[in-house]
N, C-alpha and C. Protein backbone atom coordinates (compact mmCIF):
# COMPACT_ATOMS: atom_id res chain seq x y z
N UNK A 1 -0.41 5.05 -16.74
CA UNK A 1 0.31 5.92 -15.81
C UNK A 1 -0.12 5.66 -14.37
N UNK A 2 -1.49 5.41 -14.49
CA UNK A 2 -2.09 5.02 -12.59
C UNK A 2 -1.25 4.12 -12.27
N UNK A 3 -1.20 2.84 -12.84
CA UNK A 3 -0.49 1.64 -12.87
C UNK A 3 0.75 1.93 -12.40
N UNK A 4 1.78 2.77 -13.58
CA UNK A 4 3.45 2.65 -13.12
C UNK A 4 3.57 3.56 -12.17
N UNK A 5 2.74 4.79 -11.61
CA UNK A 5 3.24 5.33 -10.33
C UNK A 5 2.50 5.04 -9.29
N UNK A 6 1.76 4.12 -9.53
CA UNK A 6 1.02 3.37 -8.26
C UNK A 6 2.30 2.15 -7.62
N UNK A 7 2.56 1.33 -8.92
CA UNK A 7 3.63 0.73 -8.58
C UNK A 7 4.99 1.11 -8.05
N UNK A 8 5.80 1.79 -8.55
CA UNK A 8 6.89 2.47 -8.04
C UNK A 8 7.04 3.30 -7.18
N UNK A 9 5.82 4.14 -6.42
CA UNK A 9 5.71 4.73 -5.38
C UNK A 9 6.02 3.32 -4.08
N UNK A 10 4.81 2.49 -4.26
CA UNK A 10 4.47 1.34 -3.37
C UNK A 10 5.75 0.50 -3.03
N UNK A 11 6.69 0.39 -4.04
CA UNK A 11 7.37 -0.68 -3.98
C UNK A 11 8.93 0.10 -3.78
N UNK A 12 8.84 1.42 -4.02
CA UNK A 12 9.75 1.93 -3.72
C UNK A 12 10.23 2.59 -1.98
N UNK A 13 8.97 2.30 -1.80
CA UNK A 13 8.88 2.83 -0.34
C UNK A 13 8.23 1.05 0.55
N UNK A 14 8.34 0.21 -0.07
CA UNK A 14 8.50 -0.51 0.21
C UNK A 14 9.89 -1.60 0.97
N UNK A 15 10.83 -1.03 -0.05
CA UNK A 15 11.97 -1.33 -0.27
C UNK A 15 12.83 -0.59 0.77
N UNK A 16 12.62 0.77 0.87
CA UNK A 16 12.79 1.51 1.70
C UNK A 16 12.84 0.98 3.32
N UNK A 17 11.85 0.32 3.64
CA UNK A 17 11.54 -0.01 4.51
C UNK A 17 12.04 -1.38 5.20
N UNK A 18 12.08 -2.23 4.19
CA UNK A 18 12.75 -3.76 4.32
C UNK A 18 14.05 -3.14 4.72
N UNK A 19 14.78 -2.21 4.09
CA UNK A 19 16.35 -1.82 4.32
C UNK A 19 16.25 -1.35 5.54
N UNK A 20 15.77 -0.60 6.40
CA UNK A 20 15.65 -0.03 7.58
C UNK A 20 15.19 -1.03 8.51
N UNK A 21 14.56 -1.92 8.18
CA UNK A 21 14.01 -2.69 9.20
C UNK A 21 14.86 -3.91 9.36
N UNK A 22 15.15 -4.22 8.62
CA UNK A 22 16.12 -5.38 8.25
C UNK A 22 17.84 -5.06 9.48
N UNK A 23 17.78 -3.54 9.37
CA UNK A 23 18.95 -3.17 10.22
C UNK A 23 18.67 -2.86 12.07
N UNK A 24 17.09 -2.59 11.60
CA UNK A 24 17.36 -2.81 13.19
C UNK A 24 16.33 -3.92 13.94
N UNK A 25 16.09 -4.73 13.20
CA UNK A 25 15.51 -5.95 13.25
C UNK A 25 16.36 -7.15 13.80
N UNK A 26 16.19 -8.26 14.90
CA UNK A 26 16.80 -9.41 14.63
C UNK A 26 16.62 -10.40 13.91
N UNK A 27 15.36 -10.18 13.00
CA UNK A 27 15.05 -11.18 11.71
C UNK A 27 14.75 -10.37 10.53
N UNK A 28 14.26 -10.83 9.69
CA UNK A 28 13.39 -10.60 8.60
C UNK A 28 12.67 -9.86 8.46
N UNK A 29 12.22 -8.73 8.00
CA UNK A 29 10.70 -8.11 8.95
C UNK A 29 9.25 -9.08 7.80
N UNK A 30 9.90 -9.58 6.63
CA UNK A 30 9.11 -10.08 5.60
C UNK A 30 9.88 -11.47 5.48
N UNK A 31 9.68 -12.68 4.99
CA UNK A 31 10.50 -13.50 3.71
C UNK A 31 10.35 -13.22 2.48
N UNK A 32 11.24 -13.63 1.83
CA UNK A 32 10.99 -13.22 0.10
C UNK A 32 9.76 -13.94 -0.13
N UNK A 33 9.55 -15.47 0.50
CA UNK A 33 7.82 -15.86 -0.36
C UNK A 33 6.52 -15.05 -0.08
N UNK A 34 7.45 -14.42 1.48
CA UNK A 34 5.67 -13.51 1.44
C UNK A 34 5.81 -12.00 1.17
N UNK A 35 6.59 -12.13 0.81
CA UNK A 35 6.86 -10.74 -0.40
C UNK A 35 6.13 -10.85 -1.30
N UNK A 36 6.68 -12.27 -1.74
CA UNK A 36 6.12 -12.36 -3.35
C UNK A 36 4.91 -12.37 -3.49
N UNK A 37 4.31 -13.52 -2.04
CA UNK A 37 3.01 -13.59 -2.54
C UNK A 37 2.16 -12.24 -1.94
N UNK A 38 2.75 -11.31 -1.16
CA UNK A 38 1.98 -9.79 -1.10
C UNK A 38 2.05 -9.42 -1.87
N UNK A 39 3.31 -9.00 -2.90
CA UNK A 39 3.15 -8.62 -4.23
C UNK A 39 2.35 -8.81 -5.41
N UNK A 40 2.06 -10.36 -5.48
CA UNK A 40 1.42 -10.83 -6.42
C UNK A 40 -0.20 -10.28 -6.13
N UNK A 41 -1.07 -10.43 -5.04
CA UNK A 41 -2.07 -10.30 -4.40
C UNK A 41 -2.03 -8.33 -4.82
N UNK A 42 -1.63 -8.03 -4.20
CA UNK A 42 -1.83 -6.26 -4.95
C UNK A 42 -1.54 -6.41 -6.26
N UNK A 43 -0.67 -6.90 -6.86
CA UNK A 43 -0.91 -6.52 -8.72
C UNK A 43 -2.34 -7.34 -9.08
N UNK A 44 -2.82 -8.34 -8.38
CA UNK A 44 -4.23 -8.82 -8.68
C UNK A 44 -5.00 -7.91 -8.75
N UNK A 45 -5.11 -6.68 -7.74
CA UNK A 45 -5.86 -5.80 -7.51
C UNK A 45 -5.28 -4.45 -8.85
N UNK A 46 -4.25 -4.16 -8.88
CA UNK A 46 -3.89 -3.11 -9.78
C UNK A 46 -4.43 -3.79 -11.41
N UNK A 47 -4.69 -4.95 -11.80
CA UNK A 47 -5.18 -5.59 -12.60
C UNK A 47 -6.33 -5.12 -13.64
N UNK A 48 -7.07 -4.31 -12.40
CA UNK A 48 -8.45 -4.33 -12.75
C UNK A 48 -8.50 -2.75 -13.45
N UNK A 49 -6.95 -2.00 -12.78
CA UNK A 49 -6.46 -0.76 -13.68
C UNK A 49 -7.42 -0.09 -14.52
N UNK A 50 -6.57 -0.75 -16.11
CA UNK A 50 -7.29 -0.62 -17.03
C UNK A 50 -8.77 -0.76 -17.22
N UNK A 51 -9.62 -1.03 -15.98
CA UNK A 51 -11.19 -0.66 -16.83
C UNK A 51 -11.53 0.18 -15.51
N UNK A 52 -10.67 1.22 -14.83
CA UNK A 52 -11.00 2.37 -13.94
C UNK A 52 -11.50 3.58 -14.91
N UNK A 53 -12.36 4.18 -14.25
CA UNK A 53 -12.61 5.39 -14.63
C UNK A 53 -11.77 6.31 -14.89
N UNK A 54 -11.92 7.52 -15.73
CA UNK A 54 -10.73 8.44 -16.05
C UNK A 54 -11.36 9.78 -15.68
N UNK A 55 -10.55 10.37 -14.60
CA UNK A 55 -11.39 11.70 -14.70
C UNK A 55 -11.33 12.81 -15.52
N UNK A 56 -12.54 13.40 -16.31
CA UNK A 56 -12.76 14.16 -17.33
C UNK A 56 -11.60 15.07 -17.79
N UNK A 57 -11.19 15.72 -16.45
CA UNK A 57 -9.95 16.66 -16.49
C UNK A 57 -8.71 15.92 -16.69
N UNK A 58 -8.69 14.73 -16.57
CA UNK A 58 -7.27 14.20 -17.55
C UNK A 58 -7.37 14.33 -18.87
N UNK A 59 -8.43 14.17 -19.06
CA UNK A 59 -8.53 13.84 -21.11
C UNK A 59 -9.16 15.28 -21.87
N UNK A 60 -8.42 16.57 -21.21
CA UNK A 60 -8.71 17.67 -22.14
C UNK A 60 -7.19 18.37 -22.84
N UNK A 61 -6.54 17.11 -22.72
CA UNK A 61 -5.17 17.75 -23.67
C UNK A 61 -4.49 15.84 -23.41
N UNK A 62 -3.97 15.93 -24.87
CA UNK A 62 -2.53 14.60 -24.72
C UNK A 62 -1.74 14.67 -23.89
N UNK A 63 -1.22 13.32 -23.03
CA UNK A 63 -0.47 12.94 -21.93
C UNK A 63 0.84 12.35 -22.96
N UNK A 64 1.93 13.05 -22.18
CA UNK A 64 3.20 12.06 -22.40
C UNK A 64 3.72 11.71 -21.64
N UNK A 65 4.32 10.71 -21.62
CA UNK A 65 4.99 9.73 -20.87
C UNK A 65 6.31 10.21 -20.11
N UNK A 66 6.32 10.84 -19.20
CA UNK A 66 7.26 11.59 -18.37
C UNK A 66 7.79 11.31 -17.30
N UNK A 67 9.47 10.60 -17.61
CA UNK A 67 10.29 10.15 -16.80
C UNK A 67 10.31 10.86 -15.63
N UNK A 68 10.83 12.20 -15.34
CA UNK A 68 10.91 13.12 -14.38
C UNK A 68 9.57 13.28 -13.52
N UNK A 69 8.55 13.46 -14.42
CA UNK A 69 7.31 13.00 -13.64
C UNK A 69 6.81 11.76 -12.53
N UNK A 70 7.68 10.70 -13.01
CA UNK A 70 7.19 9.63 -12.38
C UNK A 70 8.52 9.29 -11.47
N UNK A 71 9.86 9.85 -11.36
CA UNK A 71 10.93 9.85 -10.40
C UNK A 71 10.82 10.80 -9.34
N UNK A 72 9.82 12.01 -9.91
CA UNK A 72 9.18 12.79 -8.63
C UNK A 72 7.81 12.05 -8.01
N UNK A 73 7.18 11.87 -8.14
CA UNK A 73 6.03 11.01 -7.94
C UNK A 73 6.32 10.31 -7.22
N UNK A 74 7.31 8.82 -7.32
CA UNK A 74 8.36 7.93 -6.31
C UNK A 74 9.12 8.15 -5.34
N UNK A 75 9.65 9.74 -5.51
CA UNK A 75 10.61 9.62 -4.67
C UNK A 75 9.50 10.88 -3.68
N UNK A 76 8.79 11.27 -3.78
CA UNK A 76 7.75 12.20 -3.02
C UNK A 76 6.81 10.78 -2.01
N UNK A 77 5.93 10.07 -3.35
CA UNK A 77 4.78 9.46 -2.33
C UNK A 77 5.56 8.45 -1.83
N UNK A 78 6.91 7.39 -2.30
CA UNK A 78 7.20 6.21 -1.74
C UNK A 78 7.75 5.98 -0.32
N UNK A 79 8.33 7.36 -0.07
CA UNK A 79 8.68 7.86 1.35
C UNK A 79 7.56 8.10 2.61
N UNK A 80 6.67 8.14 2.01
CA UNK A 80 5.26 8.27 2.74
C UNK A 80 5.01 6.81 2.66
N UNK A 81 4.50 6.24 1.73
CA UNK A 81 4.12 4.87 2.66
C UNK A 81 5.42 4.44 3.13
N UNK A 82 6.18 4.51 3.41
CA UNK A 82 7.30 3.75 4.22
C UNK A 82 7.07 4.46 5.44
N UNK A 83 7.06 5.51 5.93
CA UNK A 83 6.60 6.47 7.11
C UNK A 83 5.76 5.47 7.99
N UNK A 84 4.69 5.19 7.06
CA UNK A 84 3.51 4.48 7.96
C UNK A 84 4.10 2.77 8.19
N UNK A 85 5.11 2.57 7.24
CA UNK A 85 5.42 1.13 7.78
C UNK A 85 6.27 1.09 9.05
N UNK A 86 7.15 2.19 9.03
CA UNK A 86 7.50 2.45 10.07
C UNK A 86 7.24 2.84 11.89
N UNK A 87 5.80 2.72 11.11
CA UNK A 87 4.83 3.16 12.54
C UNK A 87 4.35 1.98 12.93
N UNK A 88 4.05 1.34 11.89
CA UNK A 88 3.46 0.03 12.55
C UNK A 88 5.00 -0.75 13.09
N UNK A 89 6.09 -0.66 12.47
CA UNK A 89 7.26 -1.18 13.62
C UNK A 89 7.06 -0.76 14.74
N UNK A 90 6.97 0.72 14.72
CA UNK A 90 7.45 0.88 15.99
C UNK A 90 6.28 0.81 17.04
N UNK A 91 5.03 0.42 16.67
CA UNK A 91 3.95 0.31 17.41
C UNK A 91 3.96 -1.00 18.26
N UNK A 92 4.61 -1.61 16.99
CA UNK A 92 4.39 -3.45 17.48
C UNK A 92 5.68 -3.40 18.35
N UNK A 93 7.08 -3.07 18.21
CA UNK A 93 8.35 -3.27 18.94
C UNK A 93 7.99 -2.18 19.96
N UNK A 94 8.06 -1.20 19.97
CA UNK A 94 7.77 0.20 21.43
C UNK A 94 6.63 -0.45 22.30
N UNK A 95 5.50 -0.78 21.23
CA UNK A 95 4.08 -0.36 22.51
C UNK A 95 3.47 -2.11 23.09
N UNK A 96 3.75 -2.89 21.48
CA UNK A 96 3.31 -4.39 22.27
C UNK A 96 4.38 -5.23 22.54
N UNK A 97 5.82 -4.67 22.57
CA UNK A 97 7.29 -5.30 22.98
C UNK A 97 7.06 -6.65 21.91
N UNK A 98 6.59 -6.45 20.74
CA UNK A 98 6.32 -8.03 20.03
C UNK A 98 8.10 -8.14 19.57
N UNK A 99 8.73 -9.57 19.98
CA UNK A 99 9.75 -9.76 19.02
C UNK A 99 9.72 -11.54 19.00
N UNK A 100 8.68 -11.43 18.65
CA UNK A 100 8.29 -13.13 17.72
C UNK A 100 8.35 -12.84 15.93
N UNK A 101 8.94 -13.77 15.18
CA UNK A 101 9.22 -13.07 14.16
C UNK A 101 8.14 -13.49 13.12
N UNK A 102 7.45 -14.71 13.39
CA UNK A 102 6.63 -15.39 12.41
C UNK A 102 5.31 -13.99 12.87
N UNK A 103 4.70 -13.76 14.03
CA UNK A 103 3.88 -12.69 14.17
C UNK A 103 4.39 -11.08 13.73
N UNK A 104 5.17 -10.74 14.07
CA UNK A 104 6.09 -9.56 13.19
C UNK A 104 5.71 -9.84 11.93
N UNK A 105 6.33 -10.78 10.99
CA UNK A 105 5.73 -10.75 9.44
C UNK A 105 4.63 -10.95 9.06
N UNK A 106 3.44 -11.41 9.69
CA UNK A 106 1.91 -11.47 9.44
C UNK A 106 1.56 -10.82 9.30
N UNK A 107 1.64 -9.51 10.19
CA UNK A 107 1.18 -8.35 10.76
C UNK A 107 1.36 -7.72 9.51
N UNK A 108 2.65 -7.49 9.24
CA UNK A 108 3.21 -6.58 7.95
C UNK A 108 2.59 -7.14 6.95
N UNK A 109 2.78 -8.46 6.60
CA UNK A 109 2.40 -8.71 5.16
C UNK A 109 0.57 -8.51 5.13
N UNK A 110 -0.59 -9.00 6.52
CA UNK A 110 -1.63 -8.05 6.09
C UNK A 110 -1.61 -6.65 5.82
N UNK A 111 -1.18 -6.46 6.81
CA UNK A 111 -0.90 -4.42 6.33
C UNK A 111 -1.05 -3.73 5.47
N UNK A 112 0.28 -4.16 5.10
CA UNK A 112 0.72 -4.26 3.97
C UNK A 112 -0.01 -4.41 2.26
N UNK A 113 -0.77 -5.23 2.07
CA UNK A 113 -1.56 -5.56 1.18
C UNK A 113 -3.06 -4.55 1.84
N UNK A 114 -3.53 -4.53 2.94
CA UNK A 114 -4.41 -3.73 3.09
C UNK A 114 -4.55 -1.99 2.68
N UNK A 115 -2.97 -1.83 3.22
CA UNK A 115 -2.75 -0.73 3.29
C UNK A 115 -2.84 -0.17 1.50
N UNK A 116 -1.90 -0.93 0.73
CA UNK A 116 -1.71 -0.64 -0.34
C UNK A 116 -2.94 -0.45 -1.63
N UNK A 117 -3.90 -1.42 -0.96
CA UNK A 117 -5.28 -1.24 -1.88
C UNK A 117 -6.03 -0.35 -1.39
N UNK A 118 -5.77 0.40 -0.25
CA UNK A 118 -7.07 1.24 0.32
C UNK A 118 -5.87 2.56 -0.46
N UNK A 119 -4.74 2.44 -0.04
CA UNK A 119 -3.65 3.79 -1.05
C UNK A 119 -4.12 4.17 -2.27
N UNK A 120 -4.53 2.88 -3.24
CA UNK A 120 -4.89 2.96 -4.63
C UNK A 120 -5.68 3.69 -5.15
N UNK A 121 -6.96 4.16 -3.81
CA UNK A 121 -7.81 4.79 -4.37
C UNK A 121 -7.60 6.20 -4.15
N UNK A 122 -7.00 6.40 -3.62
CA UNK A 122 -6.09 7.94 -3.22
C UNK A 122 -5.24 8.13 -4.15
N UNK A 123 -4.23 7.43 -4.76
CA UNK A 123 -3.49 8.19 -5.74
C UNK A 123 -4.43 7.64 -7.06
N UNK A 124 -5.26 7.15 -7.40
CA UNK A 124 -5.74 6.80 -8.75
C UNK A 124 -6.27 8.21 -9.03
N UNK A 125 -6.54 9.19 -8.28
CA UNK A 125 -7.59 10.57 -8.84
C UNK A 125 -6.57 11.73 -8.32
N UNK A 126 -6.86 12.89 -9.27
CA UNK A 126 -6.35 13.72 -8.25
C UNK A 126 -7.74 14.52 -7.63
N UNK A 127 -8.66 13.95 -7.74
CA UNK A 127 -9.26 14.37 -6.53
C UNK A 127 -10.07 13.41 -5.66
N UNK A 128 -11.05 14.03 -5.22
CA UNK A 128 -11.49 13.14 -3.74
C UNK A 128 -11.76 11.78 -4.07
N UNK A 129 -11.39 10.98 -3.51
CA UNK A 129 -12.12 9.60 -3.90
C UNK A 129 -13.38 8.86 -3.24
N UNK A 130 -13.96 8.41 -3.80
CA UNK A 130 -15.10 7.98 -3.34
C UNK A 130 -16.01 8.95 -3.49
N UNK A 131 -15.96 10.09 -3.19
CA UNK A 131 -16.74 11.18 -3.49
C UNK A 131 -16.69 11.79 -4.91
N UNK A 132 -16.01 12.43 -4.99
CA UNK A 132 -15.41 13.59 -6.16
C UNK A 132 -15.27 12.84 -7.43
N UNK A 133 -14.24 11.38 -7.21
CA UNK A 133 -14.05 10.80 -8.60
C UNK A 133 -14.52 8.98 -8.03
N UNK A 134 -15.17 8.21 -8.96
CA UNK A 134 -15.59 6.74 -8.53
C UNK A 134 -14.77 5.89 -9.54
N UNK A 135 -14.46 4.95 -8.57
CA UNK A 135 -13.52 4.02 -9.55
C UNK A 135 -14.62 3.05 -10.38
N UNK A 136 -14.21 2.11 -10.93
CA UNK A 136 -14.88 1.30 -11.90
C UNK A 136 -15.50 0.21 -10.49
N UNK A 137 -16.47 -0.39 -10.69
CA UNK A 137 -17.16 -1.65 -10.07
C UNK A 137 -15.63 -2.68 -10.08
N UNK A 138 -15.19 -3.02 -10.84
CA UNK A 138 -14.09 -3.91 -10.86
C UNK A 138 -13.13 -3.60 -9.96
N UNK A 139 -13.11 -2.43 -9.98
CA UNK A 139 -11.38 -1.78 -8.71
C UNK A 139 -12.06 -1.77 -7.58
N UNK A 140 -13.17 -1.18 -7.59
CA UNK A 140 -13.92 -1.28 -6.08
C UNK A 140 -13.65 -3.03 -5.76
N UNK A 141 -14.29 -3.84 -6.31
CA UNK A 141 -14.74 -5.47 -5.76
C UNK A 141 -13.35 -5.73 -5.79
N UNK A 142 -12.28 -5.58 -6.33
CA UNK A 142 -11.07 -6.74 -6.58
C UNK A 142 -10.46 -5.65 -5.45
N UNK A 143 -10.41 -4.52 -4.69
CA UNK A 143 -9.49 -4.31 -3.78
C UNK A 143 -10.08 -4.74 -2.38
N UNK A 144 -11.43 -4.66 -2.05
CA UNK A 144 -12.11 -4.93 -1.34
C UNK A 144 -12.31 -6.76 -1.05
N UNK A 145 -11.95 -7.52 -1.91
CA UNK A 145 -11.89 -8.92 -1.83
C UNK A 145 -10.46 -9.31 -1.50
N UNK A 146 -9.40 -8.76 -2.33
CA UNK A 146 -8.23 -8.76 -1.82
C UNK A 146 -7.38 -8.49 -0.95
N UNK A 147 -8.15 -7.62 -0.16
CA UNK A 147 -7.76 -6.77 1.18
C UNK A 147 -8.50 -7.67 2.08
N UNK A 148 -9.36 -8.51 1.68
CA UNK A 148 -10.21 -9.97 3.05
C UNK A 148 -9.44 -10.77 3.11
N UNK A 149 -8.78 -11.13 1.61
CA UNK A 149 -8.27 -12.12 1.24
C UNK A 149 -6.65 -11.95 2.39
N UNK A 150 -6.19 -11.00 2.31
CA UNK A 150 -5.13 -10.96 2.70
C UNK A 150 -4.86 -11.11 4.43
N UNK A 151 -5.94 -10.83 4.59
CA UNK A 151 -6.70 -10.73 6.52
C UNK A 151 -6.67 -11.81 7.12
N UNK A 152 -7.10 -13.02 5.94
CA UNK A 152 -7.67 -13.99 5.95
C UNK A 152 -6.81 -15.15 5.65
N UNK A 153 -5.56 -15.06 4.48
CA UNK A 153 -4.57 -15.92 4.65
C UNK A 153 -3.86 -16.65 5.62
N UNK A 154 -3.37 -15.91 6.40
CA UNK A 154 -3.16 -16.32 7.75
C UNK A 154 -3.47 -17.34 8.79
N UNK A 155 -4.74 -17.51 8.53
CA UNK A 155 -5.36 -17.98 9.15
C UNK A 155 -5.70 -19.74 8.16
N UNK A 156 -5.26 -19.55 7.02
CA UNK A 156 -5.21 -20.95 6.17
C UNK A 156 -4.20 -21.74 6.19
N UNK A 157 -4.13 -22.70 5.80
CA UNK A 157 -2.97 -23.83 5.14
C UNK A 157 -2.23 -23.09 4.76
N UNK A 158 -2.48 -22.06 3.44
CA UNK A 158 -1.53 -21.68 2.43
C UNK A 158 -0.86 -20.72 3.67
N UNK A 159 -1.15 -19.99 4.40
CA UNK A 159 -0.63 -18.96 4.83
C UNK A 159 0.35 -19.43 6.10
N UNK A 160 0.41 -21.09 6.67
CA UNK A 160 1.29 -21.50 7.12
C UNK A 160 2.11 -22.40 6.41
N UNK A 161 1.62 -22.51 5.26
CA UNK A 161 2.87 -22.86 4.26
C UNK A 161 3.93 -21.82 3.72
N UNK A 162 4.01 -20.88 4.12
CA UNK A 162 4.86 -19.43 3.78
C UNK A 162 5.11 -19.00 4.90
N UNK A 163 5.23 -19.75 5.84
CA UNK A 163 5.42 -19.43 7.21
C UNK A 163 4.42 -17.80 8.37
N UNK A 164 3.21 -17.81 7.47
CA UNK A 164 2.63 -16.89 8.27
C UNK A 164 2.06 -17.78 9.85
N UNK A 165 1.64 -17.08 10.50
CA UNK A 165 0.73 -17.58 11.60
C UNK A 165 -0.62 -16.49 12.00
N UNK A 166 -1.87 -17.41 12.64
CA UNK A 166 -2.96 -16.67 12.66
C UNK A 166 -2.62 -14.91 13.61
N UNK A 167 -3.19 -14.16 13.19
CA UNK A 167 -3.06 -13.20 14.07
C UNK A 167 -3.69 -12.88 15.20
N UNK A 168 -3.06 -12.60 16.76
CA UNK A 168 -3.88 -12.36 17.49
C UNK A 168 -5.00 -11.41 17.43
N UNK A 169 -6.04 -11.39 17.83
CA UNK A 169 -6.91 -10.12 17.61
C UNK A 169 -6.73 -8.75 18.20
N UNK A 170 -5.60 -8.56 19.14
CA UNK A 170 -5.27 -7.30 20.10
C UNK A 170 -4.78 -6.72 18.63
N UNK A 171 -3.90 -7.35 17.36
CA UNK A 171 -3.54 -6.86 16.70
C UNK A 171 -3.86 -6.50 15.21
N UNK A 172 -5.26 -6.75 15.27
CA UNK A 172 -6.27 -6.17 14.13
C UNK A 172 -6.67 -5.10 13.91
N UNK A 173 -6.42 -4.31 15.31
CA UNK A 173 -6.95 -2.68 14.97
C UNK A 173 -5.93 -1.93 13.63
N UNK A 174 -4.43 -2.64 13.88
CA UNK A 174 -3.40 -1.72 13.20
C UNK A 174 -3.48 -2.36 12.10
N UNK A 175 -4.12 -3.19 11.31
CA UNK A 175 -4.04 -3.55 10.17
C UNK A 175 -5.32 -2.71 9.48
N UNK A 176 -6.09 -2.15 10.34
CA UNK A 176 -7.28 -1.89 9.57
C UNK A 176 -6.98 -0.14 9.95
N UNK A 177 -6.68 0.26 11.24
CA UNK A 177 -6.42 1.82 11.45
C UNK A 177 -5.52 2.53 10.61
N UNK A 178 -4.04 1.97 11.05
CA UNK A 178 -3.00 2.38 10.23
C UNK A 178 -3.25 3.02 8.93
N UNK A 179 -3.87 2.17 7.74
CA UNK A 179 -4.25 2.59 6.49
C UNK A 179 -5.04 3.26 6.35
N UNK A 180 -6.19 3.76 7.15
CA UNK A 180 -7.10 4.63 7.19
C UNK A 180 -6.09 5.96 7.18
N UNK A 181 -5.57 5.32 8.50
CA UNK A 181 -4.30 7.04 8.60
C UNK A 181 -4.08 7.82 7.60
N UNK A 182 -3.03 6.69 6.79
CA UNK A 182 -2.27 6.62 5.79
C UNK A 182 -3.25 7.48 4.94
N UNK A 183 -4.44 7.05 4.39
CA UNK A 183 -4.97 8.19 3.67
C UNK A 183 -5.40 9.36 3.65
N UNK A 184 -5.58 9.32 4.86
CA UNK A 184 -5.74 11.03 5.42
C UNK A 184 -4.24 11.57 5.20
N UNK A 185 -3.24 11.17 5.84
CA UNK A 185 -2.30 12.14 5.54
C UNK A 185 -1.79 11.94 3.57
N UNK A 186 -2.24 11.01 3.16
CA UNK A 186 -1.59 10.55 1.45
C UNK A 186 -2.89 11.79 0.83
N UNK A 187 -4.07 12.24 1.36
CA UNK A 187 -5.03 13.43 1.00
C UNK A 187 -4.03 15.00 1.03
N UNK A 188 -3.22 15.18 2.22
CA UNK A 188 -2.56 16.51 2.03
C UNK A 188 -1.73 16.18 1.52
N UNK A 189 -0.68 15.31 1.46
CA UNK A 189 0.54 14.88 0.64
C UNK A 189 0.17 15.51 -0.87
N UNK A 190 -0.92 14.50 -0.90
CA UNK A 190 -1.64 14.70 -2.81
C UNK A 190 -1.54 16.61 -3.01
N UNK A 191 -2.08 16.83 -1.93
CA UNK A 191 -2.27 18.83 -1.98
C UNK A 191 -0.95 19.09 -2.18
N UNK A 192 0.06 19.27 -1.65
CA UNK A 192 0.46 19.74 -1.75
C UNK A 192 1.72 19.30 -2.48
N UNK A 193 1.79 17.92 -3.49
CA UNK A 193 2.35 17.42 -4.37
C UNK A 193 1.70 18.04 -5.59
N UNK A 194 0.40 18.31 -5.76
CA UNK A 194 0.12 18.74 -6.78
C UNK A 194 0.38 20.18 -6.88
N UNK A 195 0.44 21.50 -5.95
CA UNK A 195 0.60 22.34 -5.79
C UNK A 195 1.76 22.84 -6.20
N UNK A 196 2.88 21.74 -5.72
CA UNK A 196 4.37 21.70 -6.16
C UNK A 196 4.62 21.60 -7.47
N UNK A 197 4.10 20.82 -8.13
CA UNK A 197 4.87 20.15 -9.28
C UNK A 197 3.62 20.57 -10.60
N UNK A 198 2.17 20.73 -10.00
CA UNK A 198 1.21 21.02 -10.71
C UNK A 198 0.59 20.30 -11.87
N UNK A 199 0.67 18.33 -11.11
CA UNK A 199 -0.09 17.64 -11.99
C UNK A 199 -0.02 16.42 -10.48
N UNK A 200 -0.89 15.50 -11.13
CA UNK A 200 -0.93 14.65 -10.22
C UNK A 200 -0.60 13.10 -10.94
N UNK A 201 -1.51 11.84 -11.67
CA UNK A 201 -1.49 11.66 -12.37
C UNK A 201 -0.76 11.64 -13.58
């Protein structure tokens, strides 16, 4: 269940976002290869899933598998990370006038992958993370390597073979701030998603 509404939140508000940006964009805001390969790079990290910790208070009654559960879940958190993708548009087009398109998609596709593994540990619990509930050694190291990894592409062969380019450094704060954001506000979201609907998870 971490897995499919980790995924369908992410990718649904993902999607969200390509459609909006795409319209008021004069390019691409992504290509499909570095879609794919952002995509692929976070399911590396969702991978390690299955050997996360479970918190105690999930496993004092049987879970079923609940459609309505997980179409509220998507259509609640996936709108939120699209919010924040939207900020980083309008940060980079409003505040640094960027309309180079190979730097436009770098930007996003680190983000992007940053953003989404530091998310993971916010919706994997319904409560505090890092504090309250600890993920497994494996989810810690594989989001934390994958989130370098993704910083760090850019700046390789492979990452100008997919047409990325290195990133300037004026524009490193928003790859690393942004997602911090993002979890502070994805902390009251969680409140008051669970409050609503009265499960989290």
């Amino acid at each position: 269940m971490k897995y499919i509404k980790l995924s369908t939140s992410f990718n649904f508000g993902e999607v969200v976002s390509v459609i909006i940006a795409s319209v008021i964009l004069p390019f691409l805001p992504e290509t499909p290869i570095q879609l794919l390969v952002e995509g692929l790079l976070y399911d590396f990290g969702q991978l390690t899933l299955p050997f996360d910790n479970v918190d105690n208070d999930y496993l004092k009654k049987p879970r079923k598998f609940n459609i309505k559960s997980l179409k509220n879940f998507m259509l609640f958190m996936g709108p939120l990370s699209s919010l924040f993708d939207l900020i980083v548009f309008a940060i980079l087009l409003c505040f640094f006038k960027l309309n180079d398109a190979a730097t436009f998609q770098t930007i996003w596709f680190s983000y992007s992958i940053v953003s989404n593994l530091l998310g993971m540990h916010i919706i994997r619990t319904a409560k505090l993370p890092f504090i309250e509930s600890n993920a497994h050694k494996f989810v810690y190291a594989s989001s934390f390597l994958l989130a370098v990894i993704g910083v760090i592409i850019p700046f390789t062969w492979f990452g100008g073979l997919i047409g990325l380019v290195p990133i300037p450094s004026m524009y490193l704060p928003i790859i690393i701030l942004v997602p911090i954001l993002y979890c502070f506000v994805a902390l009251i979201a969680k409140k008051i998603y669970m409050k609503k609907f009265g499960e989290w998870i």
